[in-house]
Protein backbone atom coordinates (compact mmCIF):
# COMPACT_ATOMS: atom_id res chain seq x y z
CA UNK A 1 0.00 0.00 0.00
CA UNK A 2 1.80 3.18 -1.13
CA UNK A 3 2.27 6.04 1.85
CA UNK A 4 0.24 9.21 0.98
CA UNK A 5 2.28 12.00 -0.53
CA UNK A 6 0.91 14.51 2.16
CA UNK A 7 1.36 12.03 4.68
CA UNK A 8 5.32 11.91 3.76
CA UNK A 9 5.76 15.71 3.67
CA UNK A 10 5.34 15.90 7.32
CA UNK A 11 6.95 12.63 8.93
CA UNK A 12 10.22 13.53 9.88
CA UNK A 13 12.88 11.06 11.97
CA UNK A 14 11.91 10.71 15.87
CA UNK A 15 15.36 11.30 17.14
CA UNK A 16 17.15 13.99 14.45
CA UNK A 17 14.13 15.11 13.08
CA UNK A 18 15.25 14.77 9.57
CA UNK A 19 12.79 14.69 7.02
CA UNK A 20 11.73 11.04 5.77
CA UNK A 21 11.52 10.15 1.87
CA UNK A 22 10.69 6.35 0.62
CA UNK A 23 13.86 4.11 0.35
CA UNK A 24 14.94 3.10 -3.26
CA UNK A 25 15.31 -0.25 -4.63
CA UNK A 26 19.11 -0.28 -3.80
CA UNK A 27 18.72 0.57 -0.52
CA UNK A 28 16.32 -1.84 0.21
CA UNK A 29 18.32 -4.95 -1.89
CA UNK A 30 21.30 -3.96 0.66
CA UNK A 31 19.13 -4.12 3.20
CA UNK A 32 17.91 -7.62 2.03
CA UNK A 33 21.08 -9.06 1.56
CA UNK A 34 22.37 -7.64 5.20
CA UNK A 35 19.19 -9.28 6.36
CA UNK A 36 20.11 -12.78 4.58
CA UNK A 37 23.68 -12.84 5.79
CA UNK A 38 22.27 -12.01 9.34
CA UNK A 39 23.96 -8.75 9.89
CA UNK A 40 20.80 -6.61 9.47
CA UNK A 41 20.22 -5.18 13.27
CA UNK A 42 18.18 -2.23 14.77
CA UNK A 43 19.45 0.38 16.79
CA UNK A 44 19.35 -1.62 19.90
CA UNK A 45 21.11 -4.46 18.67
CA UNK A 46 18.57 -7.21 17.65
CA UNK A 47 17.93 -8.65 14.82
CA UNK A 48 16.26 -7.03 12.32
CA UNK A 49 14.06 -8.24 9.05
CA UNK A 50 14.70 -6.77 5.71
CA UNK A 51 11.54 -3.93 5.29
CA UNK A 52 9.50 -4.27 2.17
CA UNK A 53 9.15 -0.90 2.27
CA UNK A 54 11.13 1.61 4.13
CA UNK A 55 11.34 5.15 4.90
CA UNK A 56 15.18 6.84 4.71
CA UNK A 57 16.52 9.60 7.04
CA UNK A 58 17.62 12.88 4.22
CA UNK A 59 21.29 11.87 5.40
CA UNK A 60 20.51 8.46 4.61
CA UNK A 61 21.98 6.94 7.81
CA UNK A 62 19.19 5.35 9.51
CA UNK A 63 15.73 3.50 7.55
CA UNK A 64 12.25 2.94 9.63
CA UNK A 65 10.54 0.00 8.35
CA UNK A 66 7.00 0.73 6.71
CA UNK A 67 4.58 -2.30 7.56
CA UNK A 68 1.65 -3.07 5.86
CA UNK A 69 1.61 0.73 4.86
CA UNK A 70 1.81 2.26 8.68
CA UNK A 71 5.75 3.51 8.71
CA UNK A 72 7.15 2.17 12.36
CA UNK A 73 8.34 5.30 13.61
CA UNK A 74 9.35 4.19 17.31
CA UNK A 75 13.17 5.15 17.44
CA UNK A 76 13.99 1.67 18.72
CA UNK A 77 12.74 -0.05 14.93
CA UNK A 78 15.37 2.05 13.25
CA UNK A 79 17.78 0.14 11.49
CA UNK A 80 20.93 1.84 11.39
CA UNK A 81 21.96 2.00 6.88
CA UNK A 82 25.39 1.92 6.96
CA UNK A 83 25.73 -2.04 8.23
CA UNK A 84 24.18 -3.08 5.03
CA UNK A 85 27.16 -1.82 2.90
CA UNK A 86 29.76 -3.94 4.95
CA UNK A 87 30.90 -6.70 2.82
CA UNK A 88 29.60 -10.14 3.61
């Protein structure tokens, strides 16, 4: 279910209060593969499963998981980005 358009001009990040945009496909295939290697993690260290759909900090350091449409904005779902570029 795609995220309204008015609905993504005002979400912003819960902790740096960045504005939020929709991840890519690249993002979200490095995220995947992170995920399948078992490196993907949240912020507080626990595993974390690759989003369908995510929502990317402007900086592009952190993504917020968007599930079944409702983005999961609690700062302890964030899943930090950078991880998912380490090499497996």
């Amino acid at each position: 279910m795609p995220l309204d358009r008015r609905l993504l001009d005002i979400l912003c990040c819960p902790v740096s209060r960045q504005p939020l945009a929709l991840a890519g496909r690249e993002l979200l295939d490095r995220l995947r593969e992170a995920s399948a290697a078992g490196l993907l993690r949240d912020v507080e260290g626990a595993t974390a499963a690759a989003p369908v759909e995510a929502l990317v900090t402007a900086d592009g350091r952190v993504a917020y998981p968007v599930i079944d449409g409702i983005p999961s904005l609690l700062p302890e779902s964030a899943i930090p980005v950078p991880q998912a570029t380490a090499p497996a």
